[in-house]
N, C-alpha and C. Protein backbone atom coordinates (compact mmCIF):
# COMPACT_ATOMS: atom_id res chain seq x y z
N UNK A 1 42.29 -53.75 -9.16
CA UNK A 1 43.35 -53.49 -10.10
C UNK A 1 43.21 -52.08 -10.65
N UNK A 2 44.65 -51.49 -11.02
CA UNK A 2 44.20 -50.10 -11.38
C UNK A 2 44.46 -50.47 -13.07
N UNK A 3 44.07 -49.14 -13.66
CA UNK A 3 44.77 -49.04 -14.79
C UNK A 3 45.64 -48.18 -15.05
N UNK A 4 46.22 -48.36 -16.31
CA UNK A 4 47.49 -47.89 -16.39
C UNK A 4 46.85 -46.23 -17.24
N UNK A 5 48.06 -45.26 -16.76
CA UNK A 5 47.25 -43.72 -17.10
C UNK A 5 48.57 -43.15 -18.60
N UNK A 6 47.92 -42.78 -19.42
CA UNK A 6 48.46 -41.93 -20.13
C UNK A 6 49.02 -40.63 -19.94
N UNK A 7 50.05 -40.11 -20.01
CA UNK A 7 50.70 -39.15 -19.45
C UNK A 7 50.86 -38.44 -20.83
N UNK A 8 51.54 -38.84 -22.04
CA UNK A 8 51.54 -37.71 -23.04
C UNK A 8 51.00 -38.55 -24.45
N UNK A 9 51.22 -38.10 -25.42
CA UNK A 9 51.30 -38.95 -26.53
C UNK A 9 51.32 -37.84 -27.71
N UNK A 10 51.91 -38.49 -28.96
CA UNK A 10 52.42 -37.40 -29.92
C UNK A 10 52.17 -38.77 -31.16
N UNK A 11 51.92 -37.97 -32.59
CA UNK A 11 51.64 -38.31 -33.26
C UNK A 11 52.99 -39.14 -34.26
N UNK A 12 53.59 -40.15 -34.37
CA UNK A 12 54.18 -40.29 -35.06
C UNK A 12 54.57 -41.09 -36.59
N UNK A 13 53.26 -41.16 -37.34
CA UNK A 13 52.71 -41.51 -38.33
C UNK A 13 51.25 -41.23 -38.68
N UNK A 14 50.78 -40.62 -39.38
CA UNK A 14 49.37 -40.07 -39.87
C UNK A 14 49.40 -40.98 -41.24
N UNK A 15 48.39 -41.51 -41.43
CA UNK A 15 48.67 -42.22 -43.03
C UNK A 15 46.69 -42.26 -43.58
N UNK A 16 46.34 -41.03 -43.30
CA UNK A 16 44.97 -40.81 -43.63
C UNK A 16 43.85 -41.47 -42.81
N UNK A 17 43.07 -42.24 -43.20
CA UNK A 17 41.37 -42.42 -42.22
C UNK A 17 42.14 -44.14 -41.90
N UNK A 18 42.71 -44.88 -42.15
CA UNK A 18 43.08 -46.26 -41.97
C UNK A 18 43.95 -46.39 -41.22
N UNK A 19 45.29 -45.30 -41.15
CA UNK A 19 46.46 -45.75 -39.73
C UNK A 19 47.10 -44.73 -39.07
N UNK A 20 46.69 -44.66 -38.18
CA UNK A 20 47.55 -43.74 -36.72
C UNK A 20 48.40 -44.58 -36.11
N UNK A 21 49.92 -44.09 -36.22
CA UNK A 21 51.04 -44.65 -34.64
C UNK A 21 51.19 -43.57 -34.22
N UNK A 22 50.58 -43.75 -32.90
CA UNK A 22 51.06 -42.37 -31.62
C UNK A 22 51.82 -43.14 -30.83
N UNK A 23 53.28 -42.03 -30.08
CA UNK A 23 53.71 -42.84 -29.10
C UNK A 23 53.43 -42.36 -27.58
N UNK A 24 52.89 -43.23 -27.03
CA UNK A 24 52.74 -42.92 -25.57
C UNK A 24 53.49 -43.19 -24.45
N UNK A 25 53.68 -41.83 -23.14
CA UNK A 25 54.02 -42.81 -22.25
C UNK A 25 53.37 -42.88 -21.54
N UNK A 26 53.37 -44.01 -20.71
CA UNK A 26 52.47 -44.71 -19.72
C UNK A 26 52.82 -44.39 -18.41
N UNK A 27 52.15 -44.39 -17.45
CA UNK A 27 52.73 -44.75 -16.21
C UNK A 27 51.92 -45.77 -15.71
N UNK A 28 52.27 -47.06 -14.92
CA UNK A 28 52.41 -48.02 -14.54
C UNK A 28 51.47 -47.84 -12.83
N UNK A 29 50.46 -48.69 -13.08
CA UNK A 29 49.79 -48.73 -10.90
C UNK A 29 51.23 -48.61 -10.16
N UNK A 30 52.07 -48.88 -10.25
CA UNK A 30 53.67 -48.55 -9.38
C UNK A 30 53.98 -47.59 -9.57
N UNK A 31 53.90 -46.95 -10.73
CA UNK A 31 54.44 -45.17 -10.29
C UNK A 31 55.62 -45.57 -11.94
N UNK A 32 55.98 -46.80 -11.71
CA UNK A 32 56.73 -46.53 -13.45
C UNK A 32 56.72 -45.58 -14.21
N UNK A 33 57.37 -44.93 -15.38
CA UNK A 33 57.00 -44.71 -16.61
C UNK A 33 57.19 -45.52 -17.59
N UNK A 34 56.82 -45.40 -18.83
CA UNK A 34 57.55 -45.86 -19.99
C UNK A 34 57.21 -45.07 -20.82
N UNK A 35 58.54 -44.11 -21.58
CA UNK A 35 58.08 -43.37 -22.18
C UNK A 35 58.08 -43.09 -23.64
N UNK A 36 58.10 -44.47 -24.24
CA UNK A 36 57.89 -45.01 -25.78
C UNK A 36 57.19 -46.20 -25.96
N UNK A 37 55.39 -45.88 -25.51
CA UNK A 37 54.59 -46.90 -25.84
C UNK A 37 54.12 -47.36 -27.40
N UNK A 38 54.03 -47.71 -28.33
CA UNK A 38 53.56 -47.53 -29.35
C UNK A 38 51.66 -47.71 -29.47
N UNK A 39 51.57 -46.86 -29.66
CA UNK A 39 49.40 -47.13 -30.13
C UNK A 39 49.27 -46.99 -31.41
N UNK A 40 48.61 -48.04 -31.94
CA UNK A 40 48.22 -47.87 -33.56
C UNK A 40 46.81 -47.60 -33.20
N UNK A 41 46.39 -46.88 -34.14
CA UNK A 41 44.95 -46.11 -34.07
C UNK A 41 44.26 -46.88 -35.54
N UNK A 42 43.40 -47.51 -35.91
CA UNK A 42 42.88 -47.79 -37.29
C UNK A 42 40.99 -47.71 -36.71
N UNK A 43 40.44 -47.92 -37.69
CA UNK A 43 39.33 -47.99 -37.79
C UNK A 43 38.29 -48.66 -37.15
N UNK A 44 37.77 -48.61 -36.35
CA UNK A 44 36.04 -49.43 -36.10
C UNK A 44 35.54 -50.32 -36.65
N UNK A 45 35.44 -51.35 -36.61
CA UNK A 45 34.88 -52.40 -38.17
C UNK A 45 33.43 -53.25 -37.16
N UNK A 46 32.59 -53.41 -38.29
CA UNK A 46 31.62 -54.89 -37.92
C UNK A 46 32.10 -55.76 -38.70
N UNK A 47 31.71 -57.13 -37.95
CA UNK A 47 31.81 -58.00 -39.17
C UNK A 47 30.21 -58.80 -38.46
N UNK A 48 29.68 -59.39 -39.47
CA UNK A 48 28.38 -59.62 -39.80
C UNK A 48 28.51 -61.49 -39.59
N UNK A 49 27.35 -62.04 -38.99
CA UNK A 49 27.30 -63.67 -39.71
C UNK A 49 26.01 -63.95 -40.32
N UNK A 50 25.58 -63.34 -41.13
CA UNK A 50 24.35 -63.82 -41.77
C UNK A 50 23.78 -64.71 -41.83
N UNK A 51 22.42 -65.16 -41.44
CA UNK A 51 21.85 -66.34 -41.67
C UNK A 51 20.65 -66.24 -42.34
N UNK A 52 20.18 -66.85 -43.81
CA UNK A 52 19.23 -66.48 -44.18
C UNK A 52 18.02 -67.30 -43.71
N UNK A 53 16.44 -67.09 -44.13
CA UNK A 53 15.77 -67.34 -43.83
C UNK A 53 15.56 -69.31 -44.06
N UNK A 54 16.64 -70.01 -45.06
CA UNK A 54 16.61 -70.69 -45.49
C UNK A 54 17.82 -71.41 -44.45
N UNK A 55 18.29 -71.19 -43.36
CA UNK A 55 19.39 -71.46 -42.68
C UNK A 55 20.44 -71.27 -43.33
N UNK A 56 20.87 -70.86 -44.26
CA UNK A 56 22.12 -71.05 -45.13
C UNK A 56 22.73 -69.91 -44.59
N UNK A 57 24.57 -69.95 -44.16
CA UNK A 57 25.24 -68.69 -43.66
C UNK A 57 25.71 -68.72 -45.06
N UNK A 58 25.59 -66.87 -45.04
CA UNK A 58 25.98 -66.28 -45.93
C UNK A 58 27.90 -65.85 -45.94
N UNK A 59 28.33 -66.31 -46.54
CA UNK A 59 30.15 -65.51 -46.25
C UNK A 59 30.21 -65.43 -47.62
N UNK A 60 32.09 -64.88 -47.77
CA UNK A 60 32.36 -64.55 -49.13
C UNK A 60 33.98 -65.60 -49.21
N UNK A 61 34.07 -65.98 -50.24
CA UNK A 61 35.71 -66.51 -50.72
C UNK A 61 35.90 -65.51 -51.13
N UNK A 62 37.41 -65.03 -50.60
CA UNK A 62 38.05 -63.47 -50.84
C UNK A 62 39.71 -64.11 -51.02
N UNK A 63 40.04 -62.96 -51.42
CA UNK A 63 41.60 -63.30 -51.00
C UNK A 63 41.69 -61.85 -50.88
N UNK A 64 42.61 -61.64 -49.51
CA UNK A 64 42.74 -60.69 -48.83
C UNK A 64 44.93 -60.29 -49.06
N UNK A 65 44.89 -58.81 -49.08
CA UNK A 65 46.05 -59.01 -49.52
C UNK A 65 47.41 -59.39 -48.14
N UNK A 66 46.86 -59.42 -46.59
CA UNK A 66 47.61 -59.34 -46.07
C UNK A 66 47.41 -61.67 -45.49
N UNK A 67 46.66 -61.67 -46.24
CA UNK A 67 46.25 -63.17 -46.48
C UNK A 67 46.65 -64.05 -47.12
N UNK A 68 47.76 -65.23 -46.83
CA UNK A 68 47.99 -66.57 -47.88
C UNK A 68 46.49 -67.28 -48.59
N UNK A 69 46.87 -66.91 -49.74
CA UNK A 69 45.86 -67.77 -50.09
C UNK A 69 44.36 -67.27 -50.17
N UNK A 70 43.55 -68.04 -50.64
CA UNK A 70 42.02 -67.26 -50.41
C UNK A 70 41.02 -68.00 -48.80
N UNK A 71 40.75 -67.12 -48.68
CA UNK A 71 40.28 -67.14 -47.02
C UNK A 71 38.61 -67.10 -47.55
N UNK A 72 37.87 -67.36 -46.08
CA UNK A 72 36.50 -67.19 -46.26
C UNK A 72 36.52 -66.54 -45.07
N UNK A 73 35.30 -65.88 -45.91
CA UNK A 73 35.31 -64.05 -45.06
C UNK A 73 33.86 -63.84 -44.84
N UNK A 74 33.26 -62.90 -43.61
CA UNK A 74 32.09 -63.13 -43.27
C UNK A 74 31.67 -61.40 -43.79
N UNK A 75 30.42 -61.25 -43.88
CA UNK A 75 30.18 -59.57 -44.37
C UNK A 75 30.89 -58.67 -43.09
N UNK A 76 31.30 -57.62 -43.31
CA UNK A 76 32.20 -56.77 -43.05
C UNK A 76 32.66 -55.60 -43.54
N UNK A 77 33.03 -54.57 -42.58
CA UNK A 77 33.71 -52.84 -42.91
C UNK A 77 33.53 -51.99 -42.27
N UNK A 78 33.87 -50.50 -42.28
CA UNK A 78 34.38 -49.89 -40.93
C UNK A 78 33.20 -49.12 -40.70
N UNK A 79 32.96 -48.41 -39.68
CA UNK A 79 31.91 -48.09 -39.02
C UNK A 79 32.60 -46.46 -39.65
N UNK A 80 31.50 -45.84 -40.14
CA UNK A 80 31.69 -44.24 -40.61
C UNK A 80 31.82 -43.65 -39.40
N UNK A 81 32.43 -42.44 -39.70
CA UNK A 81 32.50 -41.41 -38.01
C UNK A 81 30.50 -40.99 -38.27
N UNK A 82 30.41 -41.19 -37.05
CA UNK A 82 29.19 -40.67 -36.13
C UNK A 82 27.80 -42.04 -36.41
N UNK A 83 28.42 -43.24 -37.02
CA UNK A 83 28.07 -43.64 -37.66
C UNK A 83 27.45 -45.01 -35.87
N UNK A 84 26.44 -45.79 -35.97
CA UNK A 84 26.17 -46.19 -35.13
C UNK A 84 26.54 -47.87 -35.36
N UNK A 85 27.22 -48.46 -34.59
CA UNK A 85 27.77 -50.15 -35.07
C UNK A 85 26.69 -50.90 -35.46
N UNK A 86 25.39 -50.78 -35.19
CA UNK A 86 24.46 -52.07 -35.36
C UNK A 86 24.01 -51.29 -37.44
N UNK A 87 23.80 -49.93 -37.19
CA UNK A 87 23.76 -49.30 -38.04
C UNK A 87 24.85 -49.77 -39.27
N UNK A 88 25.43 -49.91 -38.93
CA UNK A 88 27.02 -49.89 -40.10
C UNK A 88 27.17 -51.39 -40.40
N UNK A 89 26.63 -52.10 -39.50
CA UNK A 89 26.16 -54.12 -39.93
C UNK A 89 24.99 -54.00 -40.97
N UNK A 90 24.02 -53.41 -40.17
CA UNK A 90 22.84 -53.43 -41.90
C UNK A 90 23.34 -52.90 -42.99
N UNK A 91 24.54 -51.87 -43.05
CA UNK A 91 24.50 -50.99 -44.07
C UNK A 91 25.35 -52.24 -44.61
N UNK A 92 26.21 -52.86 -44.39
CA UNK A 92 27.48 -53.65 -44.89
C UNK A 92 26.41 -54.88 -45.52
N UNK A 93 25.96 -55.28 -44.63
CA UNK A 93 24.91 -56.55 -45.32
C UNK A 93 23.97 -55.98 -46.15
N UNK A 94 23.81 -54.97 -46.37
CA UNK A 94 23.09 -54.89 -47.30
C UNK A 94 24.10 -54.69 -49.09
N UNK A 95 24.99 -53.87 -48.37
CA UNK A 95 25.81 -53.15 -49.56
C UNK A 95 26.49 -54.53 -50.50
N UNK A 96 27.23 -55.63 -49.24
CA UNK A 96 27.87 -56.27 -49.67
C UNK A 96 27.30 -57.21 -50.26
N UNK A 97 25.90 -57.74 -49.97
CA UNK A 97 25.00 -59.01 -50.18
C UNK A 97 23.95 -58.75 -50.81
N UNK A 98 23.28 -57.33 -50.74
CA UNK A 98 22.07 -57.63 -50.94
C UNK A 98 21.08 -57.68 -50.35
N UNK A 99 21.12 -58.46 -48.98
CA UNK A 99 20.66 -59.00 -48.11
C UNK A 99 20.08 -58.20 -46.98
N UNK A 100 18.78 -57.97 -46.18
CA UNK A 100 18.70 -57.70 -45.07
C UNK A 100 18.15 -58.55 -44.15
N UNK A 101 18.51 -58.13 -43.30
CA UNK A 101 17.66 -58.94 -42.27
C UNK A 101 16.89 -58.16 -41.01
N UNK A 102 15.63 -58.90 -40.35
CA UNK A 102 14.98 -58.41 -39.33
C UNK A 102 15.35 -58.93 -37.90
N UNK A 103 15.95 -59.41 -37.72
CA UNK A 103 16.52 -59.84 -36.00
C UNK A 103 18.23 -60.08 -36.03
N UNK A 104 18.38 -59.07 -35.34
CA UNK A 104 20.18 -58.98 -35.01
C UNK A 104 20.21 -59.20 -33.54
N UNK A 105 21.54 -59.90 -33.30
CA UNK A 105 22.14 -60.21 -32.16
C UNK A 105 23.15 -59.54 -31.93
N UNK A 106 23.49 -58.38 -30.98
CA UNK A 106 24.50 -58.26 -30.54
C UNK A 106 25.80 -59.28 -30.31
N UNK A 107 26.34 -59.93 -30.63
CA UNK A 107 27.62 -60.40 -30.71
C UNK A 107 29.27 -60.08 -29.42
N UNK A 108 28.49 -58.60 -29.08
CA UNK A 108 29.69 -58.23 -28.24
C UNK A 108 30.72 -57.26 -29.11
N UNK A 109 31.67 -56.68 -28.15
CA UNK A 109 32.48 -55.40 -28.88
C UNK A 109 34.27 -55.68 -28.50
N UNK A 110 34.82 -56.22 -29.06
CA UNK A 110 36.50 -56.47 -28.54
C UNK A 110 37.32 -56.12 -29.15
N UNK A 111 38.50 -55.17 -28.19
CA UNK A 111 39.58 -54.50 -28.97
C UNK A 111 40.26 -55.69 -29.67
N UNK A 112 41.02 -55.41 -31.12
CA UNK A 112 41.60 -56.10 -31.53
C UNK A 112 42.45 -56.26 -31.11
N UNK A 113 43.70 -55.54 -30.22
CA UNK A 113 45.09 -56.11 -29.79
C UNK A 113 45.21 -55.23 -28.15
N UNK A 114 45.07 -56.33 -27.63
CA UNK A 114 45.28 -55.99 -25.96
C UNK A 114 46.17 -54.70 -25.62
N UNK A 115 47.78 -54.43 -25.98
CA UNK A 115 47.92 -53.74 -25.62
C UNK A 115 48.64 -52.46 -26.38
N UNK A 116 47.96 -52.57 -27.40
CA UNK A 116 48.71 -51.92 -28.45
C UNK A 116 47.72 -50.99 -29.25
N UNK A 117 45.98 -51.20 -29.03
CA UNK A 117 45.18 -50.81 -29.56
C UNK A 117 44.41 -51.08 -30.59
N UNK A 118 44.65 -50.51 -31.51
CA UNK A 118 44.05 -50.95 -32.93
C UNK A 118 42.62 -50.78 -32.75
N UNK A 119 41.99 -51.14 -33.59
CA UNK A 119 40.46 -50.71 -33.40
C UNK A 119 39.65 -51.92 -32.76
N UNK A 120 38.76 -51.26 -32.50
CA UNK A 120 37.19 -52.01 -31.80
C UNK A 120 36.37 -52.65 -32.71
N UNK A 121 36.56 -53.86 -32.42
CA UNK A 121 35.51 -54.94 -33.81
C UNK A 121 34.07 -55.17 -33.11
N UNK A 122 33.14 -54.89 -33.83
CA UNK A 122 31.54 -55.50 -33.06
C UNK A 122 31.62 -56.32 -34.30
N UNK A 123 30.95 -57.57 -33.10
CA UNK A 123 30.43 -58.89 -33.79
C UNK A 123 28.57 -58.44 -33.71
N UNK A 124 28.39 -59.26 -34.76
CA UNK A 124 26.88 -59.85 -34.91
C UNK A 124 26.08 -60.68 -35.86
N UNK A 125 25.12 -61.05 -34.77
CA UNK A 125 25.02 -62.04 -36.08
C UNK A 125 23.24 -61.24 -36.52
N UNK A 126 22.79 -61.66 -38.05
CA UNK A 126 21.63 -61.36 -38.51
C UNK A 126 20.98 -62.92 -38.76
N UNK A 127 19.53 -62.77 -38.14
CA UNK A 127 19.00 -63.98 -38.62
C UNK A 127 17.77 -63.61 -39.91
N UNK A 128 17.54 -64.84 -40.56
CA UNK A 128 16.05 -64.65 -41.13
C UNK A 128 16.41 -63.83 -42.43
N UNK A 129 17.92 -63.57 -42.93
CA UNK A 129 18.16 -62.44 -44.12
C UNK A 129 17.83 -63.35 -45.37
N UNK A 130 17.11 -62.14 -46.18
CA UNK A 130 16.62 -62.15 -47.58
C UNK A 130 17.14 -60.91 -48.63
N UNK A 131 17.42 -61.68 -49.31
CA UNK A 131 17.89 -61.01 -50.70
C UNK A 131 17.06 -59.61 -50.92
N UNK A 132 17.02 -58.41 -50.97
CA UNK A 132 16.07 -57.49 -51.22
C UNK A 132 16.47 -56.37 -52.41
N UNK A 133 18.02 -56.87 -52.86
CA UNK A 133 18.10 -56.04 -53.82
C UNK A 133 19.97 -56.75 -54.50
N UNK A 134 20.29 -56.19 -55.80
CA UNK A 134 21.66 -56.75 -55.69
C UNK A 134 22.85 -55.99 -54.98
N UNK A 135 24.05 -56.78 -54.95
CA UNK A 135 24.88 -55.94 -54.24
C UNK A 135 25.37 -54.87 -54.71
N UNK A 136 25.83 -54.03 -53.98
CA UNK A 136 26.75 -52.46 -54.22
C UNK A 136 27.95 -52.43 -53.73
N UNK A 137 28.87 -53.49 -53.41
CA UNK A 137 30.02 -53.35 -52.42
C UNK A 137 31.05 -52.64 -53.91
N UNK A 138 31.71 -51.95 -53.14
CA UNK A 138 32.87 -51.10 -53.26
C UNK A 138 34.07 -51.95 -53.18
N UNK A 139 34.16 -52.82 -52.46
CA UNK A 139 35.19 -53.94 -52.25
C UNK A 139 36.49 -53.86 -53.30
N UNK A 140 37.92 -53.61 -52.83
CA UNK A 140 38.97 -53.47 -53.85
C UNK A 140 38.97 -55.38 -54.23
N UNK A 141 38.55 -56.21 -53.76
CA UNK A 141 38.93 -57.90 -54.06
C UNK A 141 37.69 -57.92 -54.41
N UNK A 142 38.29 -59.11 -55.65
CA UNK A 142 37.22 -60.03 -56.23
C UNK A 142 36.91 -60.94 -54.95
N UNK A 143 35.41 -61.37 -55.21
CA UNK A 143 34.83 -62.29 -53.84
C UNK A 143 33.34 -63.22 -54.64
N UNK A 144 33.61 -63.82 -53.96
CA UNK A 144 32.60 -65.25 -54.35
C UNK A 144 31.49 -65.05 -53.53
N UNK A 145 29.95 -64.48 -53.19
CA UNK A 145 29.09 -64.69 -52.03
C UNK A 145 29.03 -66.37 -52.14
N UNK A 146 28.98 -67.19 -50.65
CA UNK A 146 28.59 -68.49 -50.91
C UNK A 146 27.55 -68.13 -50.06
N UNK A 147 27.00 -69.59 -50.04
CA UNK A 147 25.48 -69.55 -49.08
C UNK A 147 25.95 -71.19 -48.38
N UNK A 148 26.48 -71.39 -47.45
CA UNK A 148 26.63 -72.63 -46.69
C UNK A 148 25.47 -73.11 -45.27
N UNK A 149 25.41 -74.37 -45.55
CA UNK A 149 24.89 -75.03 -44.45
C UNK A 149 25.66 -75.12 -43.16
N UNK A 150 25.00 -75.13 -42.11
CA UNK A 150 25.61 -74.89 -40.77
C UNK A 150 27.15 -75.89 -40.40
N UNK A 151 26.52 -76.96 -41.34
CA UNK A 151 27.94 -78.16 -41.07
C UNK A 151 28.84 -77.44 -41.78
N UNK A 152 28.51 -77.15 -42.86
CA UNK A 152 29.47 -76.70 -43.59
C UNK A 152 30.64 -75.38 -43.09
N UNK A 153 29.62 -74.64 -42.76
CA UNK A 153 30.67 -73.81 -42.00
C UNK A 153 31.26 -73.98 -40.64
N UNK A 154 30.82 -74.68 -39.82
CA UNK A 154 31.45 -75.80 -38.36
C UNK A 154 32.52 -76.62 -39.20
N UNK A 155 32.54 -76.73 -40.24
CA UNK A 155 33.80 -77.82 -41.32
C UNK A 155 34.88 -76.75 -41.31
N UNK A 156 34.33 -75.30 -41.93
CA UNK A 156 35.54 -74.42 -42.41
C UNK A 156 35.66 -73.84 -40.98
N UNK A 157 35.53 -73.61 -39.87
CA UNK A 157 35.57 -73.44 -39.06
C UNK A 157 37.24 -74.16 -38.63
N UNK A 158 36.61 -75.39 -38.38
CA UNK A 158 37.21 -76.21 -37.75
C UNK A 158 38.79 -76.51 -38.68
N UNK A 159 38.57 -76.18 -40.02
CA UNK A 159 39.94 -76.36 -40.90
C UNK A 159 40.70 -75.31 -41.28
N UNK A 160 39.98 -74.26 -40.47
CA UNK A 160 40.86 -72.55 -40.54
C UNK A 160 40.65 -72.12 -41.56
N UNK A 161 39.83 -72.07 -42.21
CA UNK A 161 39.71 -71.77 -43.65
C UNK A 161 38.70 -70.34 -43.94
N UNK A 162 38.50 -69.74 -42.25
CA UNK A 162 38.13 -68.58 -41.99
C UNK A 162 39.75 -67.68 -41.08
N UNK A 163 40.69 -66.73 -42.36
CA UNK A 163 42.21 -66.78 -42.29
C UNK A 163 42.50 -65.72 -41.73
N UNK A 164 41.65 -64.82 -40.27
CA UNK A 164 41.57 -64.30 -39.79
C UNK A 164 41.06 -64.34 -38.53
N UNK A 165 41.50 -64.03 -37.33
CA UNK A 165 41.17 -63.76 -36.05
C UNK A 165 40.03 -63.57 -36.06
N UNK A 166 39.88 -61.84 -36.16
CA UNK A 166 38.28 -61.92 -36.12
C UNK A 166 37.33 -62.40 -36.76
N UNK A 167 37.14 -62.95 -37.58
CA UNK A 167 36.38 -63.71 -38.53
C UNK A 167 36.17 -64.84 -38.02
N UNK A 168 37.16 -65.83 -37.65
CA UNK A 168 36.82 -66.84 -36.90
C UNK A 168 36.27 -66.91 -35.42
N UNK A 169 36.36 -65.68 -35.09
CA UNK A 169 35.96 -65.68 -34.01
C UNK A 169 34.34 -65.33 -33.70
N UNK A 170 33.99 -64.46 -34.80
CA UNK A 170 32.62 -64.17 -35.16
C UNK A 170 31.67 -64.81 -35.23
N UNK A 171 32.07 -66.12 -36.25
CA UNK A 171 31.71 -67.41 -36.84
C UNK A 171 31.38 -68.32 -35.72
N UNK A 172 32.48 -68.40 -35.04
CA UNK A 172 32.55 -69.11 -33.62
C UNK A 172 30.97 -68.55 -33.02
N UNK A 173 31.36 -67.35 -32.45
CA UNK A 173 30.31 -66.84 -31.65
C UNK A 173 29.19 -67.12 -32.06
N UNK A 174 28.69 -66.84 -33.34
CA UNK A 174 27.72 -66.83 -34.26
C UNK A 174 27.02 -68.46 -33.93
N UNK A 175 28.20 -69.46 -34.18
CA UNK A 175 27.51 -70.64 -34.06
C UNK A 175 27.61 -71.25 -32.61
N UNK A 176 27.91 -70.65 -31.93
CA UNK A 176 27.82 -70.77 -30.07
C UNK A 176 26.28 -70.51 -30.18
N UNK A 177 25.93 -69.04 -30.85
CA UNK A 177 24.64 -68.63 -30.20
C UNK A 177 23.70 -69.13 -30.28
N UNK A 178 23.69 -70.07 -31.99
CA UNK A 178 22.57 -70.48 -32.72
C UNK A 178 22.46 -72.00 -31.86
N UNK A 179 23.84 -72.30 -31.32
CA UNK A 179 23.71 -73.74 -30.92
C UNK A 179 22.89 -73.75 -29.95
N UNK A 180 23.37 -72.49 -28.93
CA UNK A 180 22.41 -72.67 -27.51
C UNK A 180 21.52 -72.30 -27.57
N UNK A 181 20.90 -71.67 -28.18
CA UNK A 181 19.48 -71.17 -28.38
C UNK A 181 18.32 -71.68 -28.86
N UNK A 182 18.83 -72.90 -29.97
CA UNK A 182 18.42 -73.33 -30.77
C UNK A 182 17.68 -73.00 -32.00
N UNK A 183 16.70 -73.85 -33.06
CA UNK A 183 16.84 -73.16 -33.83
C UNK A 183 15.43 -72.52 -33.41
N UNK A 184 14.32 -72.65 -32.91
CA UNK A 184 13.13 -71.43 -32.59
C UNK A 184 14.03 -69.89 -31.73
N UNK A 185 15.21 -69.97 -31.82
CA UNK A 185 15.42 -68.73 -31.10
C UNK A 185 14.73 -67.67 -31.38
N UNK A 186 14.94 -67.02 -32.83
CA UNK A 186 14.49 -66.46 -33.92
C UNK A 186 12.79 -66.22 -33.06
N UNK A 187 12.03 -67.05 -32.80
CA UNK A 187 10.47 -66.82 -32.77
C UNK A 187 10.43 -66.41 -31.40
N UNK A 188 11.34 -66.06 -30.40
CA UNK A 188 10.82 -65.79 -28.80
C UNK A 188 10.47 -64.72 -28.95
């Protein structure tokens, strides 16, 4: 399969460090054009699944403004320019929680919207995290840290009550990994 090649693109919304629309045209493995693609450009983000040393996952009750309602939200925020993704997960778990931890899992790296762009989310999860200081988050929303048991969050899981794509999908992964691994993963 080929991929599809960019031929021009021009800026047609700048709205500071959070949103780029450029429009592109494409040309097509057939030789097509199209020459009003839209690309939104936004930010880099981790989002985090904490697990402390006590098994308890760490998330937050938030209410998010592009969100019905209050959602449960896992630690999370955008990766600084030059800034390294596993790097920008400790900094967030720490800032947002408190919390660090000594064994991270890569999680994996997936564009948020197939063909339209948007930014690159890394998942991961932290095991074994302990409280080492209080939080510093910057956060514009009020937020609740909870500390849940594994059912508990396989419950909110399962009742959508994580009100975001990537978040649930994190969570997901997060408890895929811990399932198959079991719980001595942590000691290999």
């Amino acid at each position: 399969m080929r991929p599809w090649k960019t031929r021009s693109r021009s800026t047609i919304l700048n709205h500071g460090p959070y949103l780029t629309v450029e429009n592109h045209t494409v040309e097509l493995p057939d030789g097509r054009v199209i020459s009003e693609w839209p690309w939104v450009i936004t930010p880099d983000y981790v989002n985090v699944v904490a697990v402390t040393e006590r098994d308890e996952f760490l998330c937050f009750r938030q209410v998010k403004y592009g969100v019905e309602g209050a959602s449960l939200v896992p630690v999370g925020g955008y990766i600084e320019p030059d800034e390294e993704p596993l790097d920008a997960a400790k900094r967030e778990l720490l800032e947002e929680t408190g919390y660090e931890a000594p064994d991270w899992i890569d999680l994996g790296s997936y564009r948020v919207c197939r063909n339209r762009g948007f930014a690159m989310a890394q998942f991961y999860l932290a095991r074994e995290a302990r409280s080492v200081t209080e939080p510093d988050a910057d956060d514009l929303e009020e937020q609740e840290l909870l500390r849940l048991s594994r059912s508990g969050v396989e419950a909110a899981l399962e009742a959508a009550e994580f009100k975001v794509l990537p978040w649930a999908t994190v969570v997901a992964l997060a408890l895929h990994h811990t399932r198959e691994r079991g719980p001595d993963a942590s000691k290999e």
